[in-house]
Protein backbone atom coordinates (compact mmCIF):
# COMPACT_ATOMS: atom_id res chain seq x y z
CA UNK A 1 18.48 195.95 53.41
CA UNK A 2 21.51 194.87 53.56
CA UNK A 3 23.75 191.92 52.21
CA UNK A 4 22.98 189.79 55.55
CA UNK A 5 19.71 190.87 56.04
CA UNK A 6 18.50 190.15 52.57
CA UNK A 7 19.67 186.59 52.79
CA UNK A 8 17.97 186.09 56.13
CA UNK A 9 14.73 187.82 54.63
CA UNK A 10 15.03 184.82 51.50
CA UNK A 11 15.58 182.24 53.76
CA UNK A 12 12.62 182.77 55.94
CA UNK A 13 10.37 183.55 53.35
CA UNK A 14 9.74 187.15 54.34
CA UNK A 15 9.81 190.49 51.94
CA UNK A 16 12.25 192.19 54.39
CA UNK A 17 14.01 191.87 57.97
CA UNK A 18 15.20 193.99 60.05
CA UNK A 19 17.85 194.13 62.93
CA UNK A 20 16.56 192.33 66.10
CA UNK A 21 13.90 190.35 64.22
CA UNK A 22 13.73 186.77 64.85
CA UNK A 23 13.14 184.31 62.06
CA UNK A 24 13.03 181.03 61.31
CA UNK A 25 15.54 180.46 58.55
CA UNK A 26 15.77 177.54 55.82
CA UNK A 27 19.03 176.16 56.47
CA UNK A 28 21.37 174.91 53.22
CA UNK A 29 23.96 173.36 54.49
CA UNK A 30 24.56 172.22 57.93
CA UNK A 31 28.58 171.43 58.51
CA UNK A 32 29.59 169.14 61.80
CA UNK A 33 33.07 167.64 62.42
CA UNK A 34 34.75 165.49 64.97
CA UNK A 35 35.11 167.60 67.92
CA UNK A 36 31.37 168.61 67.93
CA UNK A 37 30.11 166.14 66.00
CA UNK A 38 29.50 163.32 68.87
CA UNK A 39 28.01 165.63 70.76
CA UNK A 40 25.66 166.88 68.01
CA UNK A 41 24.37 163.52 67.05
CA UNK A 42 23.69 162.59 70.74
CA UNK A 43 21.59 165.86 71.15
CA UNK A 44 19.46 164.57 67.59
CA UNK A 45 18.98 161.24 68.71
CA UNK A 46 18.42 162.36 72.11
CA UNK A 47 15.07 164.72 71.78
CA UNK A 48 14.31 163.49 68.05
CA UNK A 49 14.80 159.68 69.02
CA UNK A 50 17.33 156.71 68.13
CA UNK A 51 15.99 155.52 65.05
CA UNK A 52 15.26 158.99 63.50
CA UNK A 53 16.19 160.38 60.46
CA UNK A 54 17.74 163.39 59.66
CA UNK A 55 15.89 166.27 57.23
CA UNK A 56 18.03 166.29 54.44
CA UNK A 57 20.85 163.61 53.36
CA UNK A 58 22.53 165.88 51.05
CA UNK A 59 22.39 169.06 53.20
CA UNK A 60 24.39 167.75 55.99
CA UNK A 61 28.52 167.87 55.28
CA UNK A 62 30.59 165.91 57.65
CA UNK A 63 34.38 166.54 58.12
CA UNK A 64 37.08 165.29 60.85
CA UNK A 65 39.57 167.42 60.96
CA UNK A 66 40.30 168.50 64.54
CA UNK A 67 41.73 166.09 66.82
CA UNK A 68 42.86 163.23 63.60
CA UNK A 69 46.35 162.74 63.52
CA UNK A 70 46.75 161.87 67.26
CA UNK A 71 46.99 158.84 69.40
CA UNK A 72 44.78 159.68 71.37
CA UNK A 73 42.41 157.12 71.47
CA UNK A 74 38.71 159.10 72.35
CA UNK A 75 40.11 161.56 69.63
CA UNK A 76 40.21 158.50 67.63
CA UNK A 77 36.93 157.17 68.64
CA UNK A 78 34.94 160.37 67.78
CA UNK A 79 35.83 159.78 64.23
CA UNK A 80 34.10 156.40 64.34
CA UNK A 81 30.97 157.66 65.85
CA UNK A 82 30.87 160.11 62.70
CA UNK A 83 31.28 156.97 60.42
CA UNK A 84 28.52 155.21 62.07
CA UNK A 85 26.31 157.91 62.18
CA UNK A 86 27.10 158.43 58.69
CA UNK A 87 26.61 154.76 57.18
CA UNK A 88 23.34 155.00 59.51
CA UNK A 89 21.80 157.57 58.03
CA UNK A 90 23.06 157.06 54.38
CA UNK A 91 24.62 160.57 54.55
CA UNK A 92 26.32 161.71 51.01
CA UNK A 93 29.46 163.73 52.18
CA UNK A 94 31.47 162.89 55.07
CA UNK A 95 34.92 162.83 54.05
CA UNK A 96 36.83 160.37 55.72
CA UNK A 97 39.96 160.12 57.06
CA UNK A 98 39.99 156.02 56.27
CA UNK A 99 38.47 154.48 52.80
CA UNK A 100 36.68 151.69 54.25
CA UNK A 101 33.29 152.70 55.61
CA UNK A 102 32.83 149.46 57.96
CA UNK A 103 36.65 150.37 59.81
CA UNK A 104 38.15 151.86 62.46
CA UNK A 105 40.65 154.88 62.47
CA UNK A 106 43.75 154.46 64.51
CA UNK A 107 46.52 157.13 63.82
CA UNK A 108 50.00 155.07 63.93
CA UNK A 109 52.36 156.99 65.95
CA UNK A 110 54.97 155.06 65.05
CA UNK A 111 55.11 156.35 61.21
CA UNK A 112 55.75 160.06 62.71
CA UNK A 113 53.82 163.23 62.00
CA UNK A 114 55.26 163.81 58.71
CA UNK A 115 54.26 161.24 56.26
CA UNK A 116 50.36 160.90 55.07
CA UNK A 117 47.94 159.03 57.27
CA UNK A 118 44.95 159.52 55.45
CA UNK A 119 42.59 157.92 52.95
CA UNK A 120 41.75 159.13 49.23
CA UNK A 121 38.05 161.12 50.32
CA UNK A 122 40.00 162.93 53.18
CA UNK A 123 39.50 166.48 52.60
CA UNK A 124 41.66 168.48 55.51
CA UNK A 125 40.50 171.12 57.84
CA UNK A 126 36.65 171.50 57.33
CA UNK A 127 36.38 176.00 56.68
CA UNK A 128 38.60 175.77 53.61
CA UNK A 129 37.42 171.80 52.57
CA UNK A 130 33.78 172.89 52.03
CA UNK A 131 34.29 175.48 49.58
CA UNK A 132 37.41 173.30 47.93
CA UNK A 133 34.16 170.13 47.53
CA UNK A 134 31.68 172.55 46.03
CA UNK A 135 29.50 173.18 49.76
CA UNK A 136 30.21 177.13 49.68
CA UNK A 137 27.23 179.06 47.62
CA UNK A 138 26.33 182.63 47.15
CA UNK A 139 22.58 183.77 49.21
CA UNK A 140 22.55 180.37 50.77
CA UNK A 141 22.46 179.92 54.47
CA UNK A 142 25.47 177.69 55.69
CA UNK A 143 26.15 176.70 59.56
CA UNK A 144 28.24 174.83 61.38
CA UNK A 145 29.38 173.53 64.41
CA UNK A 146 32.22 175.37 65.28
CA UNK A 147 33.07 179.51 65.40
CA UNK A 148 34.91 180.24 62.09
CA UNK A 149 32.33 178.73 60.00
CA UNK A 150 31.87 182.51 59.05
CA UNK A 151 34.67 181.87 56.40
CA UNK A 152 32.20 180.80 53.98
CA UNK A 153 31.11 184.12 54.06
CA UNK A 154 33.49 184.85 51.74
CA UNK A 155 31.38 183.59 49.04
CA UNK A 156 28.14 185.83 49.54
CA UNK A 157 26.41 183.76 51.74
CA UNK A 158 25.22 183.74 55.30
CA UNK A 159 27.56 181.33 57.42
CA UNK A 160 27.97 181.25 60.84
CA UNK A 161 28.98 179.25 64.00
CA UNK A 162 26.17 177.42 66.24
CA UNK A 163 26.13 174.99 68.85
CA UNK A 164 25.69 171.10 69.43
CA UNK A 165 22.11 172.00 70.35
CA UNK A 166 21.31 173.81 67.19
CA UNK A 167 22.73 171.82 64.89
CA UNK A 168 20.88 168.63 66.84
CA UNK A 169 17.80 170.73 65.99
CA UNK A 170 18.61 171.43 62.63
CA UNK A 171 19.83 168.03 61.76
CA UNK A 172 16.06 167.20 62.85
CA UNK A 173 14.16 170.14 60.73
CA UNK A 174 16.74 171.72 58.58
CA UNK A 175 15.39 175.16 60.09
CA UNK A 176 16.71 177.42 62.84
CA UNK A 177 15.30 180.86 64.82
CA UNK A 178 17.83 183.32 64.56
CA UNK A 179 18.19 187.01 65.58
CA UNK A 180 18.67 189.33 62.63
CA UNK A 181 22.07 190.72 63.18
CA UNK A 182 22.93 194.62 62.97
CA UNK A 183 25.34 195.29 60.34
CA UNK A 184 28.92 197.09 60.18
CA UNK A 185 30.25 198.07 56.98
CA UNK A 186 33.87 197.88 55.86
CA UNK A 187 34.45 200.20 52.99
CA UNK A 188 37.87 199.45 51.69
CA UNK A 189 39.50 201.15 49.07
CA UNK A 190 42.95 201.10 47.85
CA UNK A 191 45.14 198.62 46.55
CA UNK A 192 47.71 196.56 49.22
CA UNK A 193 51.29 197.38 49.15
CA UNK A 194 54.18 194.81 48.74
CA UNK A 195 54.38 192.97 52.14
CA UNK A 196 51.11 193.56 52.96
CA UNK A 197 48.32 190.63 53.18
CA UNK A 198 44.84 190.27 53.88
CA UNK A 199 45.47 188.85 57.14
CA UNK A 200 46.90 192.64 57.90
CA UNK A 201 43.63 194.06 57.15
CA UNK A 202 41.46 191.43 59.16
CA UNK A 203 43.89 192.36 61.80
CA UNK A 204 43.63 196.04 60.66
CA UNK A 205 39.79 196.11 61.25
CA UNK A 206 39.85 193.74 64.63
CA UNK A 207 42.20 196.46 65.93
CA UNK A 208 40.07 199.07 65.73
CA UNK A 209 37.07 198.21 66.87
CA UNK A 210 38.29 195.51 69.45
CA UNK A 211 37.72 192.01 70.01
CA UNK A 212 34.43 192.34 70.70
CA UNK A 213 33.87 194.85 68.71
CA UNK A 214 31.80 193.32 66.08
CA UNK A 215 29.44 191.28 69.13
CA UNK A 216 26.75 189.72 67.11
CA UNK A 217 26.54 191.79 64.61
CA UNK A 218 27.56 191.23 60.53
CA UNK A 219 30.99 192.64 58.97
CA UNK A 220 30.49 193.93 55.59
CA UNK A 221 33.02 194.15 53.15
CA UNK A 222 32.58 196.33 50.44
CA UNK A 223 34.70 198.81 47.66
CA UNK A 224 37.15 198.57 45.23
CA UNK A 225 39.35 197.51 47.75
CA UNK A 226 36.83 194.47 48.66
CA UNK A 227 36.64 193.51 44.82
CA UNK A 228 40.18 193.58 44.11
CA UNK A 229 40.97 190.88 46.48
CA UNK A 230 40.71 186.96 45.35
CA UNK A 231 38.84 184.26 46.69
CA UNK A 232 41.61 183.13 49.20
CA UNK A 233 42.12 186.57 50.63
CA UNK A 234 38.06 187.06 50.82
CA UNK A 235 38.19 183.67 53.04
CA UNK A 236 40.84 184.80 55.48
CA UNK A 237 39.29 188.14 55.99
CA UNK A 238 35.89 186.53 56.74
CA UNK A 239 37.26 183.39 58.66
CA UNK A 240 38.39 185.78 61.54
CA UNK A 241 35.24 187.87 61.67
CA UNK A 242 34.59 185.90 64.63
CA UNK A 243 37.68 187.39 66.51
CA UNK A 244 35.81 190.70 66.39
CA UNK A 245 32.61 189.00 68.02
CA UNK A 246 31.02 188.95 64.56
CA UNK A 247 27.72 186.95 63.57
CA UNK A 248 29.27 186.71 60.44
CA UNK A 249 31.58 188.11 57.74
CA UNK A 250 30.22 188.87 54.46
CA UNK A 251 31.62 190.29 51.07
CA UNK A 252 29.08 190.63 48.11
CA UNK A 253 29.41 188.11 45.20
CA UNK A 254 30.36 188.53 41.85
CA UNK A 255 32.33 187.04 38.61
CA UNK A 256 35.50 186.16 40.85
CA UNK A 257 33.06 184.50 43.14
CA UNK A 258 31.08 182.58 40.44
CA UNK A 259 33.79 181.67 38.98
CA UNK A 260 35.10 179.66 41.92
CA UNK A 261 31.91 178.20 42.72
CA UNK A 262 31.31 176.96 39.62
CA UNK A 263 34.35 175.26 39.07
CA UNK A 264 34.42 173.84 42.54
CA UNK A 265 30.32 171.87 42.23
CA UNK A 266 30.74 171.17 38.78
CA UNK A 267 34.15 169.29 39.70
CA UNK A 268 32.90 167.27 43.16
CA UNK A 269 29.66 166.74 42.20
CA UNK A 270 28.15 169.18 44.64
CA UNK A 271 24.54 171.41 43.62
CA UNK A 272 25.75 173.61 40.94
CA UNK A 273 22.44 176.01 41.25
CA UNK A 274 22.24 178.94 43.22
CA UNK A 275 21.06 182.15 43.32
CA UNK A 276 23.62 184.97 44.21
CA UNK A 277 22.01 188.76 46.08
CA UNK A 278 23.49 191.80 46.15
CA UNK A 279 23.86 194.70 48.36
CA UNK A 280 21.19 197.57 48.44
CA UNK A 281 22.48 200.89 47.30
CA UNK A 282 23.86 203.32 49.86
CA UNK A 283 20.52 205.37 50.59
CA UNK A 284 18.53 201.72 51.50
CA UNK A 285 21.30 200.06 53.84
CA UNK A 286 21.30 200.73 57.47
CA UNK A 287 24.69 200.41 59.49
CA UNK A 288 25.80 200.44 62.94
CA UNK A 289 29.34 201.00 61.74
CA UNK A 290 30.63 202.16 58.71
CA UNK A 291 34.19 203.25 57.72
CA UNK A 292 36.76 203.63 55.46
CA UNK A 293 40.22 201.54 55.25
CA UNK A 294 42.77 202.40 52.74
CA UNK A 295 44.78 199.60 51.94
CA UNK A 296 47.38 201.26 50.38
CA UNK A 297 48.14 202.56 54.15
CA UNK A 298 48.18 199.61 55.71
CA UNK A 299 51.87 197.55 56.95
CA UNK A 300 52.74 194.37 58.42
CA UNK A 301 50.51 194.00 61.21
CA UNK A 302 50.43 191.21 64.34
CA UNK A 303 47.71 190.67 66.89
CA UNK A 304 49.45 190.45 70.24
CA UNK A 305 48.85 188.40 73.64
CA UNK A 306 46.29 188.01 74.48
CA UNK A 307 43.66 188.44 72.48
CA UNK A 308 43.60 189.39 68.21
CA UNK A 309 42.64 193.17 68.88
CA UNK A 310 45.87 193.94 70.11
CA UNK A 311 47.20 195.33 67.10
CA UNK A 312 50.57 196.75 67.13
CA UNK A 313 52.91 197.04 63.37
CA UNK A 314 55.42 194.36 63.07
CA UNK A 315 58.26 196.94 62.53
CA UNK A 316 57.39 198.12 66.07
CA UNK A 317 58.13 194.41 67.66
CA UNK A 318 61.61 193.82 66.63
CA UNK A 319 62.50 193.19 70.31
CA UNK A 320 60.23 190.41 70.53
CA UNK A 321 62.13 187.20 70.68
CA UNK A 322 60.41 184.54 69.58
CA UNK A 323 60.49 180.32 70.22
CA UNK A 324 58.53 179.02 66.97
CA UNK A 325 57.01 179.56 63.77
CA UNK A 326 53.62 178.10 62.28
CA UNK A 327 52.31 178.66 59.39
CA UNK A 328 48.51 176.75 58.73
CA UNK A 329 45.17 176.40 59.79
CA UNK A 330 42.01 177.29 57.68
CA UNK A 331 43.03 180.95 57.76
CA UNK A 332 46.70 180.83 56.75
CA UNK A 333 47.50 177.07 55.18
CA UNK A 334 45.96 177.76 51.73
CA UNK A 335 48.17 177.04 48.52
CA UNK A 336 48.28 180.67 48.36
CA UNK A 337 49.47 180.98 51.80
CA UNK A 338 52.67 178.59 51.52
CA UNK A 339 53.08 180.34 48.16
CA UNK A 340 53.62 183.47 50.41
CA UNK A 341 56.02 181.78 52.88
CA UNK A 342 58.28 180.45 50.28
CA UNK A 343 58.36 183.89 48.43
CA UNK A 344 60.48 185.20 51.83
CA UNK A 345 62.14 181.76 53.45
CA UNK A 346 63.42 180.48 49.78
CA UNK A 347 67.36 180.18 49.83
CA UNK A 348 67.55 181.08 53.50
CA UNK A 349 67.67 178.57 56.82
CA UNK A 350 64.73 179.05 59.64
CA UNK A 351 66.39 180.09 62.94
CA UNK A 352 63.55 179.05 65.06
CA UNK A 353 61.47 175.72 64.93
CA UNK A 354 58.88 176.05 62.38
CA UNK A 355 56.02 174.16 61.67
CA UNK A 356 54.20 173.85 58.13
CA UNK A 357 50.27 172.38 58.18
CA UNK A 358 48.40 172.39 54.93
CA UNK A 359 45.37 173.03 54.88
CA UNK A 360 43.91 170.34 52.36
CA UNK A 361 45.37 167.25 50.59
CA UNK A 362 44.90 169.43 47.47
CA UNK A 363 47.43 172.37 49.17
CA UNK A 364 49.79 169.15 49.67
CA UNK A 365 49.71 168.21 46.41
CA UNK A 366 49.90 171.75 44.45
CA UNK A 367 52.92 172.59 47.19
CA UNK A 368 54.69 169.44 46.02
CA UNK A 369 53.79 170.21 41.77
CA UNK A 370 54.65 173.81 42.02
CA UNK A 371 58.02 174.77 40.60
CA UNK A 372 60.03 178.06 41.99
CA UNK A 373 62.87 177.85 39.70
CA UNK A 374 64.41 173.89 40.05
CA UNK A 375 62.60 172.92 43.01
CA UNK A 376 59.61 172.29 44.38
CA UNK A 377 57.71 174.90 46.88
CA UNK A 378 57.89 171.65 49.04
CA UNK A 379 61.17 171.42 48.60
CA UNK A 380 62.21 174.65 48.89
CA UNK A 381 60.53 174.78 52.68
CA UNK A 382 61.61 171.69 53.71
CA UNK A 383 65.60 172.83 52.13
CA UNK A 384 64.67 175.98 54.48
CA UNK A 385 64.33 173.94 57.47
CA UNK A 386 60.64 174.34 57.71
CA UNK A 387 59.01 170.73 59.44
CA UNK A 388 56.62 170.14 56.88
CA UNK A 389 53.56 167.74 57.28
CA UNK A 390 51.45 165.82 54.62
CA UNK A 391 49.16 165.46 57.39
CA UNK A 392 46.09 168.23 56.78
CA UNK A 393 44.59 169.24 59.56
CA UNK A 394 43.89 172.17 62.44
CA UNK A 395 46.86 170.37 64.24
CA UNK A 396 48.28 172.65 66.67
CA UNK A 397 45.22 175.92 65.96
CA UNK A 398 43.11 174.45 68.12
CA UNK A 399 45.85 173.14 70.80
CA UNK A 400 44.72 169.60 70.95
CA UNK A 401 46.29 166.38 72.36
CA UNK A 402 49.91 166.71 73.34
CA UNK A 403 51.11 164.19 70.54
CA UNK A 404 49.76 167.30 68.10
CA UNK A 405 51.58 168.06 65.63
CA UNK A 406 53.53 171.57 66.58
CA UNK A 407 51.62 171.92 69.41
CA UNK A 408 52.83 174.31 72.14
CA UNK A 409 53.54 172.09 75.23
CA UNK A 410 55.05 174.29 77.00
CA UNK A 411 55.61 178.16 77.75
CA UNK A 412 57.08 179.69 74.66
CA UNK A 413 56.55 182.66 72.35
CA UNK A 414 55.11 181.71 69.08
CA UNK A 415 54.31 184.14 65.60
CA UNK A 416 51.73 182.05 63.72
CA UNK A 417 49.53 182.22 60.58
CA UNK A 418 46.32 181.23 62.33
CA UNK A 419 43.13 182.77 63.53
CA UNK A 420 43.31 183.00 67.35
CA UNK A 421 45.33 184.06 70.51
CA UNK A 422 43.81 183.59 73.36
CA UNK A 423 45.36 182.41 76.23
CA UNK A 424 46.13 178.50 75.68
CA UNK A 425 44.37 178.06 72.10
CA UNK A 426 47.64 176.70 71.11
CA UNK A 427 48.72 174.46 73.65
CA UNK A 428 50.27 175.78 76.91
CA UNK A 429 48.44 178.12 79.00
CA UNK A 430 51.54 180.03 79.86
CA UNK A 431 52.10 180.33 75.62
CA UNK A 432 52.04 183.55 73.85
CA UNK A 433 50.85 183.49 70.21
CA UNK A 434 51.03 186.21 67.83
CA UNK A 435 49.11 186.58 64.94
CA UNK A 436 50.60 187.34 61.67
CA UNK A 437 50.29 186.89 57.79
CA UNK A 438 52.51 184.00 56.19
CA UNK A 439 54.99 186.89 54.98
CA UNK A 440 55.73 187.94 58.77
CA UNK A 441 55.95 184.53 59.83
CA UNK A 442 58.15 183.84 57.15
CA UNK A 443 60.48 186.45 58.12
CA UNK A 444 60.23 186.05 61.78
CA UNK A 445 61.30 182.19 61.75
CA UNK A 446 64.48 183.54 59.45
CA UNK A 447 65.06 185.91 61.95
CA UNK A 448 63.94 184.79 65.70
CA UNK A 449 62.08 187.74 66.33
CA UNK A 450 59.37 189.20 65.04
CA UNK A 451 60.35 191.30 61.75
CA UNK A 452 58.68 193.48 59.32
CA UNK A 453 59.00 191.17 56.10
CA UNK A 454 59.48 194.02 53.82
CA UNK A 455 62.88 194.18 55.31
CA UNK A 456 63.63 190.56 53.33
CA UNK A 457 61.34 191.20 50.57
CA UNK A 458 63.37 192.10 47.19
């Protein structure tokens, strides 16, 4: 079997699966935040009734992160209907964007975007929060309320994206039916050049096999090329699985893995127990799809209008003038990200407006510890021109409220770090986004167009 299907088998108490089966899996961890977390709890209390009680109090992770740092007042308001539900239920993790559990959130406006609006147990956008808190755990079964909850997959585990009528069902019996997904393996070998990220190989694969390539079936990464890359490059590759159409993402675990886990439960508290699978050999895994990427091929790569399979190379696109530059989002505003950024902006001044979302408190706080040379990486962004927010969030990813922090309001050309494209995901409907890893943003926003960063890179 392979990695997906062995996990599935586990959690459904069965001695194997197969592609197309249906099964009723044990769920782990079920994730909701504020944008489909209203809607969630109204489908639970709706066919399980008012006064019922969820399955499991410790299997259920709450996080707003969507629509927070807004005026707008229903965004507001779903955040209190979390809190309520929460305190209700005697949930253990929801992590707050206020400290007192009987109050009310109300983003202030008037104290700008920049400045921190949040409370000590906030934990930022929800994909890179859970494994930050300890929630991510090799051959469990993870799922959540919105699409890219296939980041997690990063960590050997089945995680995927369901709907507010699933998780209302699984909030009731901590099981769901699912259909055993085929698989599509993506050997990769080689080791990545200077200038070259693991957002260009998500991109890389999307590319060629299409948006929809990957349509309910699981992406497999495997090879030398697979085991050479860290933790956060493991999460951006499998956050954007979902661009392809995926089920879910998957690489297999191992010491790197472990290693993060286990610092990560033993550190918030979370379940430190857990018990990792591995893939078949060759001869007894089945794939729909399986090919070879060299990563010592690969260059700068952006996903163009509309949609993240239109893969072109970066030094192709130098006509492309562009309007703004974000860098953020679960997929591109890790520490390692900004790290990434700095590496090309440092000493230079942005020539476009540029927007900087971390994605975690913690990313906020490591970005203003870390030292390059005198200054801060903070620092050295901010000195660069870069509009820098303490506020972690989605912000502008997910387009949001027009108060949103870098949000597109208007028709404009924009090279961003995130996960998606599509016609008005960012803001304005008229808006083009291209996709890019923090090194091509970084060089675009010095430059105004899109630029191959191995043209700045010493």
């Amino acid at each position: 079997m392979t990695l997906t299907e062995k996990i599935m088998a586990r959690a459904s108490g069965k001695k194997s699966v197969q592609p197309g089966d249906n099964v009723w899996v044990n769920v782990d961890v079920l994730m909701t935040h504020d944008v489909c977390g209203p809607g969630t709890i109204g489908v639970f209390k709706r066919e399980f009734g008012a006064n019922a009680k969820v399955w499991d109090r410790e299997k259920i992770v709450i996080i707003p992160d969507h629509y927070i740092f807004t005026a707008d007042s229903k965004s507001n308001r779903n955040v209190d209907i979390l809190r309520d539900f929460v305190r209700e239920q005697g949930l253990k993790y929801f992590y707050d964007v206020i400290d007192d559990p009987d109050g009310h959130w109300a983003f202030d406006a008037s104290k700008g975007q920049l400045k921190r609006q949040f409370g000590s147990n906030f934990a930022g956008v929800c994909h890179t929060a859970l494994p930050a808190k300890g929630h991510t755990r090799p051959g469990e079964i993870l799922l959540g309320t919105d699409s890219h909850t296939c980041m997690a997959g990063a960590f050997g585990e089945f995680a995927t994206g369901i709907g507010n009528t699933d998780a209302g069902f699984v909030f009731g019996t901590g099981k769901l039916l699912l259909k055993v997904p085929e698989t599509m393996r993506f050997w990769l070998e080689g080791k990545l050049q200077k200038g070259v990220m693991a957002k260009d190989v998500i991109l890389d694969c999307i590319g060629d096999i299409g948006f929809d390539g990957a349509t309910y079936r699981a992406m497999q990464f495997q090879g030398p090329g697979a085991k050479a890359l860290n933790m956060d490059d493991r999460m951006t590759i499998a956050n954007m699985a979902i661009e392809a159409g995926g089920k879910n993402g998957i690489f297999e675990p191992d010491e790197k893995t472990f290693a993060y886990v286990d610092v990560r439960t033993k550190a918030n508290g979370t379940k430190t127990k857990y018990e990792p699978l591995f893939c078949d050999a060759d001869d007894q895994q089945r794939f729909f799809y399986d090919k070879k990427f060299d990563l010592s091929k690969l260059e700068p790569t952006v996903a163009c209008h509309p949609n993240p399979g239109n893969r072109k190379l970066a030094k192709e696109m130098s006509t492309v003038q562009l309007d703004r530059a974000y860098i953020g989002s679960c997929t591109g505003g890790k520490t390692s990200d900004f790290l990434a950024f700095a590496e090309v902006i440092k000493g230079h001044k942005v020539k476009i407006d540029t927007f900087g979302v971390p994605a975690t408190p913690d990313v906020v706080r490591e970005l203003q510890a870390m030292k390059m040379n005198t200054k801060t990486v903070w620092q050295v962004l901010e000195e660069a021109g870069v509009q820098m927010t303490e506020n972690a969030s989605c912000a502008a990813c997910l387009g949001g409220p027009t108060d949103t922090f870098g949000r597109l309001n208007k028709p404009m050309k924009c090279i961003s770090a995130t996960n998606r494209n599509f016609p008005g995901r960012m803001g304005h409907l008229e808006s083009q986004v291209f996709l890019a890893s923090p090194y091509t943003v970084a060089a675009s926003a010095l430059t105004g167009h899109i630029t191959d960063p191995r043209e700045l890179l010493s």
